[in-house]
N, C-alpha and C. Protein backbone atom coordinates (compact mmCIF):
# COMPACT_ATOMS: atom_id res chain seq x y z
N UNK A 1 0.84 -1.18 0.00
CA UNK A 1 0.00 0.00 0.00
C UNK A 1 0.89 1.25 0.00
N UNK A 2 1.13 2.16 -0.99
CA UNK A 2 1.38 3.47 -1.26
C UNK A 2 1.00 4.35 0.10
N UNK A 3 1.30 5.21 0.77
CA UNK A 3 1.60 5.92 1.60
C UNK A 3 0.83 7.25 0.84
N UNK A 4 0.04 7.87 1.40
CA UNK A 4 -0.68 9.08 0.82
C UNK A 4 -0.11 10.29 1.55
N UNK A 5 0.81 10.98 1.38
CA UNK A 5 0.55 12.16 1.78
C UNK A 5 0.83 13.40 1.30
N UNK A 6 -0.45 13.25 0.47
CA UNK A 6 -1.06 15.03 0.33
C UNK A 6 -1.27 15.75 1.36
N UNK A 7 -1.03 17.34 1.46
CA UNK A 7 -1.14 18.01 1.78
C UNK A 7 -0.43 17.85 3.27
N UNK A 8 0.47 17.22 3.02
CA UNK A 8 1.14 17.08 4.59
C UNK A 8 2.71 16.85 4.40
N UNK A 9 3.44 17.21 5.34
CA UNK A 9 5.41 17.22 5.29
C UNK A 9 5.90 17.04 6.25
N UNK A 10 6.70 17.33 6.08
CA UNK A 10 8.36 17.90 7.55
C UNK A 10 8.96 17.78 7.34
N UNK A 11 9.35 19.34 8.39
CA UNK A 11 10.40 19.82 8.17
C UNK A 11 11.83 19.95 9.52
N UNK A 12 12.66 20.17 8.79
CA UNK A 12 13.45 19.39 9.32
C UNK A 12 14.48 20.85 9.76
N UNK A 13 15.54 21.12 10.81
CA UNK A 13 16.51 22.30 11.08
C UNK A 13 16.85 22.44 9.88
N UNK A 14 17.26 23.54 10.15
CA UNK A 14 17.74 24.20 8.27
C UNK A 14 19.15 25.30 8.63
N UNK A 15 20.05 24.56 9.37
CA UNK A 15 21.27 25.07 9.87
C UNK A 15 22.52 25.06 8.53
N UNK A 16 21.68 24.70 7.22
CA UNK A 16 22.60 25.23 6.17
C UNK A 16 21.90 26.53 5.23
N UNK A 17 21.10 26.93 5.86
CA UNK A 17 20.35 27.91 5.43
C UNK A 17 20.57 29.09 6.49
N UNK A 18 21.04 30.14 5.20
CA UNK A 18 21.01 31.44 6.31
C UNK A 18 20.51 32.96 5.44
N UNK A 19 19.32 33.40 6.00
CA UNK A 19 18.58 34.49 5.46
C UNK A 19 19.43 35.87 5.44
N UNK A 20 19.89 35.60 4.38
CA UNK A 20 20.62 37.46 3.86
C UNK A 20 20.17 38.50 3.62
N UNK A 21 18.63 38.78 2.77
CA UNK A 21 17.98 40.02 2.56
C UNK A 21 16.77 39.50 2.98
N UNK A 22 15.85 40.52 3.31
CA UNK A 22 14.51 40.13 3.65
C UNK A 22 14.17 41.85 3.42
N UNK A 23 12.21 41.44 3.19
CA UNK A 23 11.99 43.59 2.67
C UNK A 23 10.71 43.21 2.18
N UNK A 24 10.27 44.28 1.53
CA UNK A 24 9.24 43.85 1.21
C UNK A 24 9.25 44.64 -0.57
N UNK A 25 8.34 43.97 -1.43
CA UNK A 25 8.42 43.51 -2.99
C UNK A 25 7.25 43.77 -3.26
N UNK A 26 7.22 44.94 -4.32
CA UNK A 26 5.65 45.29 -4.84
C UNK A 26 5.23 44.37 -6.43
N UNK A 27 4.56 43.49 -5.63
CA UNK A 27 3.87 42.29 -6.93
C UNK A 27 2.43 43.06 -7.54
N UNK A 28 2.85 43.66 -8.78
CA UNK A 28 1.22 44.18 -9.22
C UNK A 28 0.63 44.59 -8.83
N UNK A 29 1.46 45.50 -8.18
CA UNK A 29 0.09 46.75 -6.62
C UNK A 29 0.21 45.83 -5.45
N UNK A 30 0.39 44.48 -5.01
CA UNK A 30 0.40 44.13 -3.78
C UNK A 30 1.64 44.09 -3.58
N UNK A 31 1.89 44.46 -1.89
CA UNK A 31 3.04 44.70 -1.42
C UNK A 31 3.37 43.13 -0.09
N UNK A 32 4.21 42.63 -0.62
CA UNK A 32 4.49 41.21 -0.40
C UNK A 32 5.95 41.25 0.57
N UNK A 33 5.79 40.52 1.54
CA UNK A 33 7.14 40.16 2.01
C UNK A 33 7.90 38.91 1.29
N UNK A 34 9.25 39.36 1.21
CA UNK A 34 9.69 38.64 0.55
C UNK A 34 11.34 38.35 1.38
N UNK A 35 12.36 37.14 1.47
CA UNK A 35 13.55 36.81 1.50
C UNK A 35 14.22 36.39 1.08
N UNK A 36 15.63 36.71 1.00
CA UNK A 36 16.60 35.33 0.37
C UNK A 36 17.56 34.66 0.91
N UNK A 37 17.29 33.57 0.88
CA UNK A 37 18.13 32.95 1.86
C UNK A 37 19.28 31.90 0.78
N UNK A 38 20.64 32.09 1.51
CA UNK A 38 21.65 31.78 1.00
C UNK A 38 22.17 29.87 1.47
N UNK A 39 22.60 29.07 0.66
CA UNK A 39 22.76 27.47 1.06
C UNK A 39 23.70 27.13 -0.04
N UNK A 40 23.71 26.01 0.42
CA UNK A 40 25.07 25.24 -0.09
C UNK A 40 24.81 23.36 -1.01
N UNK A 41 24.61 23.54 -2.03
CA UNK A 41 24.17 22.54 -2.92
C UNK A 41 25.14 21.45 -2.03
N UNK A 42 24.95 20.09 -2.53
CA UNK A 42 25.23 18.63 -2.75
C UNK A 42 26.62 18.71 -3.21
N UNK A 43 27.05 19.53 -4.03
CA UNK A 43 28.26 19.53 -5.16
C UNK A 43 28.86 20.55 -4.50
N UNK A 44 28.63 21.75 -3.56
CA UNK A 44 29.48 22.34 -3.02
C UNK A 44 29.07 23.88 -3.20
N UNK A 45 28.00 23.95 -4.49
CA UNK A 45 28.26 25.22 -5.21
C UNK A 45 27.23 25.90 -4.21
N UNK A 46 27.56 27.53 -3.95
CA UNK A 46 25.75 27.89 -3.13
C UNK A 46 25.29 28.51 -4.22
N UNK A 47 23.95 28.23 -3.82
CA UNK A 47 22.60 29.39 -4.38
C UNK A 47 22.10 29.76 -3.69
N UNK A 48 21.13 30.41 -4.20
CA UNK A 48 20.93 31.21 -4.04
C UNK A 48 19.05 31.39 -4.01
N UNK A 49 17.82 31.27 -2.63
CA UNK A 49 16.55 30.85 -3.37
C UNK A 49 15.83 32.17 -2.86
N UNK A 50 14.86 32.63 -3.34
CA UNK A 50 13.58 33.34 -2.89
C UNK A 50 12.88 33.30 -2.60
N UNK A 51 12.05 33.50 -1.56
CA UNK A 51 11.21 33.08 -0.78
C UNK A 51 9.84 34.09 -0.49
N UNK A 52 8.83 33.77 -1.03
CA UNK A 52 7.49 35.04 -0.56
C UNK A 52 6.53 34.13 0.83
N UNK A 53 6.76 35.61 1.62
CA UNK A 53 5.97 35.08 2.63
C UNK A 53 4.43 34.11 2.26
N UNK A 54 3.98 33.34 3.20
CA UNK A 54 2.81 32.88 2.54
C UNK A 54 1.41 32.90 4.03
N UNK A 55 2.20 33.46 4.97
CA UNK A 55 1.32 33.54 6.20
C UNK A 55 1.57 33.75 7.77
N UNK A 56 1.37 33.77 8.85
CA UNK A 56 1.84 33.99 10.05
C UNK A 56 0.92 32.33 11.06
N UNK A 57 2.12 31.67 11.39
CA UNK A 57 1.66 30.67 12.34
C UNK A 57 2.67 31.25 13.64
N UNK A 58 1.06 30.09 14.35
CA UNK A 58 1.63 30.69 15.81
C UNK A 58 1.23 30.04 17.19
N UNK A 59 2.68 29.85 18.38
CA UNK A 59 2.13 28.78 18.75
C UNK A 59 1.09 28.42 19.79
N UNK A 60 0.62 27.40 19.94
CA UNK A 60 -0.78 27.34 20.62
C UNK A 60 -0.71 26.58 21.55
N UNK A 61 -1.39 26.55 23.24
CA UNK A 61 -1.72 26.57 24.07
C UNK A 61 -2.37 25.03 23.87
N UNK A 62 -1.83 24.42 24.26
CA UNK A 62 -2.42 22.65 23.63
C UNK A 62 -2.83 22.45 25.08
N UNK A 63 -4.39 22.03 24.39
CA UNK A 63 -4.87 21.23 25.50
C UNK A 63 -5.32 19.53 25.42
N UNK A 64 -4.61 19.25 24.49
CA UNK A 64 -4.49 17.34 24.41
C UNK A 64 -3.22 17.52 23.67
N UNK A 65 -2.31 15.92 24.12
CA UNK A 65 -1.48 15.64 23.26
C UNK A 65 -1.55 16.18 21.54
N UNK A 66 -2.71 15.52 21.61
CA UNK A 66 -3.12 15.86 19.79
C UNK A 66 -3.25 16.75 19.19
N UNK A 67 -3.27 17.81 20.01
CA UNK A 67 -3.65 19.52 19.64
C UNK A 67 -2.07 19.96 18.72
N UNK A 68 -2.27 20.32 17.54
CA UNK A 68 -0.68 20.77 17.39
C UNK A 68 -0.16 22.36 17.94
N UNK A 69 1.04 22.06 17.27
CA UNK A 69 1.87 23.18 18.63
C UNK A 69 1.76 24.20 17.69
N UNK A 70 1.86 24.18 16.43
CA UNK A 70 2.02 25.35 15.93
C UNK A 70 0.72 25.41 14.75
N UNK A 71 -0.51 26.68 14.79
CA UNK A 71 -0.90 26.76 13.23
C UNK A 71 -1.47 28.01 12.99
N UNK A 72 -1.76 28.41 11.67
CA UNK A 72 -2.04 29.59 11.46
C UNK A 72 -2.81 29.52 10.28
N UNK A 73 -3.08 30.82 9.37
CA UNK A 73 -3.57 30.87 8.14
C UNK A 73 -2.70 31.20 7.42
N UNK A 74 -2.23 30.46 6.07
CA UNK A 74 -1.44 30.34 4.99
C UNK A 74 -2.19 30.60 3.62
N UNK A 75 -1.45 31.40 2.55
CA UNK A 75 -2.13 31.19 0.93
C UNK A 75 -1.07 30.50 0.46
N UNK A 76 -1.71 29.30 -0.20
CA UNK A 76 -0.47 29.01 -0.98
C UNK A 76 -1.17 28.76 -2.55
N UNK A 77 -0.50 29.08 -3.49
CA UNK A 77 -1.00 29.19 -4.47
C UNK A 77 -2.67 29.54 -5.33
N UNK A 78 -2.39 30.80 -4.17
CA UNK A 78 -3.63 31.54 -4.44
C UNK A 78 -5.13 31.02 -3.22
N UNK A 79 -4.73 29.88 -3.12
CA UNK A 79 -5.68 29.45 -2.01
C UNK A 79 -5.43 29.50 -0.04
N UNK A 80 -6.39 29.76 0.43
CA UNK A 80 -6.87 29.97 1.78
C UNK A 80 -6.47 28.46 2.87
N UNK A 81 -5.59 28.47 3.31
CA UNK A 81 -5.38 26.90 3.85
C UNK A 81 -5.44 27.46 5.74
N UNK A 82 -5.17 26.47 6.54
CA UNK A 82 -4.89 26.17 7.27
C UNK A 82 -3.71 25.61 7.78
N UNK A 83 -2.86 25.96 8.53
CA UNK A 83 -1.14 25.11 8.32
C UNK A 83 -1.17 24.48 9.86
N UNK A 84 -1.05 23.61 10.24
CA UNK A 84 -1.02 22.84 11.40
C UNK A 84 0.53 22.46 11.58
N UNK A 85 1.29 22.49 12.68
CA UNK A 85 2.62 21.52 12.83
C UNK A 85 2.61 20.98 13.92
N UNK A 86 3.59 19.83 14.33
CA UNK A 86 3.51 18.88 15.40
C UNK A 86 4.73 18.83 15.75
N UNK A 87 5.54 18.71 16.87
CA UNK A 87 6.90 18.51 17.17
C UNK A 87 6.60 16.98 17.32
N UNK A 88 7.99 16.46 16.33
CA UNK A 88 8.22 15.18 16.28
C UNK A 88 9.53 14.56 16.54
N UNK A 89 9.59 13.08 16.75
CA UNK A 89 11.54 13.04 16.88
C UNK A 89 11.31 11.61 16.05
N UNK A 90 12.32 11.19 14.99
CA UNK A 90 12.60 10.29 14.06
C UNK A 90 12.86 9.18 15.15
N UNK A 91 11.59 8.09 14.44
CA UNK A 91 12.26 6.77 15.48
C UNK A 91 13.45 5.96 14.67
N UNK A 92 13.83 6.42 13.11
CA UNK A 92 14.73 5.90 12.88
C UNK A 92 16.15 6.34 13.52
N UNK A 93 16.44 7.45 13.13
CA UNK A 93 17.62 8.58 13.55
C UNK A 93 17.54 9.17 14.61
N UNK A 94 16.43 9.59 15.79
CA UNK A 94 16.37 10.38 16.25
C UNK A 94 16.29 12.03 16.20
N UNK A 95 16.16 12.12 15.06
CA UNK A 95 16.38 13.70 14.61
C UNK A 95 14.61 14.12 14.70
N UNK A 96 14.55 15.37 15.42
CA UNK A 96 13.61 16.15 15.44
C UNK A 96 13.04 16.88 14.48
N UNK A 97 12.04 16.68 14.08
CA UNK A 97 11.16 17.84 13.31
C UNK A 97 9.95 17.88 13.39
N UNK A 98 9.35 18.96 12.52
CA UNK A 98 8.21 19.37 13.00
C UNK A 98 7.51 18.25 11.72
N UNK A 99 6.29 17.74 12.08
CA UNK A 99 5.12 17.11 10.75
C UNK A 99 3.94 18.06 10.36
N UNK A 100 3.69 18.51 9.29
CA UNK A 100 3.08 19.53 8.78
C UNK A 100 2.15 19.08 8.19
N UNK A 101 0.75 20.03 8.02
CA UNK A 101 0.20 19.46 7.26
C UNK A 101 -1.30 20.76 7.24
N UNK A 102 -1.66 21.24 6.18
CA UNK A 102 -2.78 22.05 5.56
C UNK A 102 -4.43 21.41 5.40
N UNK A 103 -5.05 21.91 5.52
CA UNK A 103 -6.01 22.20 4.92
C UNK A 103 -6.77 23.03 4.57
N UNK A 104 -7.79 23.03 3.37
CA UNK A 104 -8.55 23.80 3.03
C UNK A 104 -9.03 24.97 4.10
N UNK A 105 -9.18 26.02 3.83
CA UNK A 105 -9.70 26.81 5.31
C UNK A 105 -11.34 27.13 4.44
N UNK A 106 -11.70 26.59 5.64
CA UNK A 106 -13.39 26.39 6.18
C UNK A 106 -14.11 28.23 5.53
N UNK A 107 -15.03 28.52 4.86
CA UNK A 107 -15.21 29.85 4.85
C UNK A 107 -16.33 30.11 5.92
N UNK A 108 -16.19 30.99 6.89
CA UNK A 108 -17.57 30.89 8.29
C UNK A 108 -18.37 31.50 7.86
N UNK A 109 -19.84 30.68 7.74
CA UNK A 109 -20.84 31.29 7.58
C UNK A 109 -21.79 31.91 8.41
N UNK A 110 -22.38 33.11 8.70
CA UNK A 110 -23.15 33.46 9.42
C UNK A 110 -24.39 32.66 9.23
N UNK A 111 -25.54 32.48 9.74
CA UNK A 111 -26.87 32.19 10.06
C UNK A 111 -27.70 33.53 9.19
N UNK A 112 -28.94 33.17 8.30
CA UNK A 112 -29.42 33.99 8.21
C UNK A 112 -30.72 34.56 9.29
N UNK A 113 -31.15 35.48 9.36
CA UNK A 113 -31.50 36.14 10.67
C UNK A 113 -33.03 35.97 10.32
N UNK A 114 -34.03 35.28 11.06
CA UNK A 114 -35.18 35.20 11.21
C UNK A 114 -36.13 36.11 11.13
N UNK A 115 -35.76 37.35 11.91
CA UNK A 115 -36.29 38.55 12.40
C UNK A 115 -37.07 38.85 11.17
N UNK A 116 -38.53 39.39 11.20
CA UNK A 116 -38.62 39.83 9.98
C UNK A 116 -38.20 41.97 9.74
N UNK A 117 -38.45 41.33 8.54
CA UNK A 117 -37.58 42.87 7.83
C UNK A 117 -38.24 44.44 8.65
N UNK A 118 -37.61 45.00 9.03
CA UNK A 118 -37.49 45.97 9.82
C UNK A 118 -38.07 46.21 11.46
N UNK A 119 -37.73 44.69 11.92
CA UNK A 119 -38.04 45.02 13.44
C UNK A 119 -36.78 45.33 13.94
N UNK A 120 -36.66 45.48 15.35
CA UNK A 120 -35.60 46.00 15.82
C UNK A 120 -35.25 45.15 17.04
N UNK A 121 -34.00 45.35 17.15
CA UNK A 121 -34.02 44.05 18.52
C UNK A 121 -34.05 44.49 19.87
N UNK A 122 -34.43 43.61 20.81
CA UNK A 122 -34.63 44.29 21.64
C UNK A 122 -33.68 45.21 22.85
N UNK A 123 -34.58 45.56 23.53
CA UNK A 123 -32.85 46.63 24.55
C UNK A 123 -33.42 46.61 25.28
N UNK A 124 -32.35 46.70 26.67
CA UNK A 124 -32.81 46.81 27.64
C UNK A 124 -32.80 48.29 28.10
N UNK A 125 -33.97 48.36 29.06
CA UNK A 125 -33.99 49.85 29.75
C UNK A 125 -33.21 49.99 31.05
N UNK A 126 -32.15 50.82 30.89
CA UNK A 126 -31.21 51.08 32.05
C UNK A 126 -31.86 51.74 32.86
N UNK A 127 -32.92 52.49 32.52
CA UNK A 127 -33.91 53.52 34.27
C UNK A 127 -34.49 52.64 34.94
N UNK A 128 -34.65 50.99 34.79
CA UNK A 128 -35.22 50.86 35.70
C UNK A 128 -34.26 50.01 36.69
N UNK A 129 -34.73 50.80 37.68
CA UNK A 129 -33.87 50.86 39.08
C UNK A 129 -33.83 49.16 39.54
N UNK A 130 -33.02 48.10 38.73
CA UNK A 130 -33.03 46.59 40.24
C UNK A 130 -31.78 45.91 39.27
């Protein structure tokens, strides 16, 4: 059985990666954060990659094991996700990382409102004295 995983990763320290410029980049009237972070190929040579922000995660107050530690709202390729992460440690190697993983973000719908058309809701009267 093939192993499915869409929309899910990890990631792993990135202590050959080191962020040199960071600023922000006007894409077609939107004004985008953007970085570049500098590394070192397989063969020796570095490059050089670019990076556009894609969201702000952040970490969370877990109240079960299962709760992950880190998530936020992400766009990634134009779409509205959800980014979840988990602190993990390799039972092969022992090496730590985080397991990642998106989904679709939910759009919240309000309720439409019963009331009929132009009543008003109710209030309370503060003069009376109890």
């Amino acid at each position: 059985m093939e192993y499915d995983n869409t929309n899910s990763g990890a990631l792993f320290g990135a202590e050959n990666y080191k962020v040199i410029r960071q600023g922000k980049l006007d894409i077609e009237g939107q004004e985008e954060n953007v970085c570049i972070t500098q590394s070192e190929g397989r063969n020796g040579k570095t490059f050089i990659e670019v990076w556009v922000k894609a969201g702000n995660v952040w970490q969370n107050d877990k109240r079960t094991e299962k709760d992950p530690d880190i998530s936020g709202d992400v766009v990634l390729r134009g779409q509205d996700y959800k980014f979840y992460g988990r602190k993990r440690v390799s039972n092969n190697t022992g090496a730590s990382f985080t397991a990642v993983n998106i989904a679709p973000k939910v759009q919240e719908t309000r309720p439409q409102s019963t009331e009929p058309a132009g009543s008003k809701p109710f209030e309370l009267d503060d003069a009376i004295p109890f």
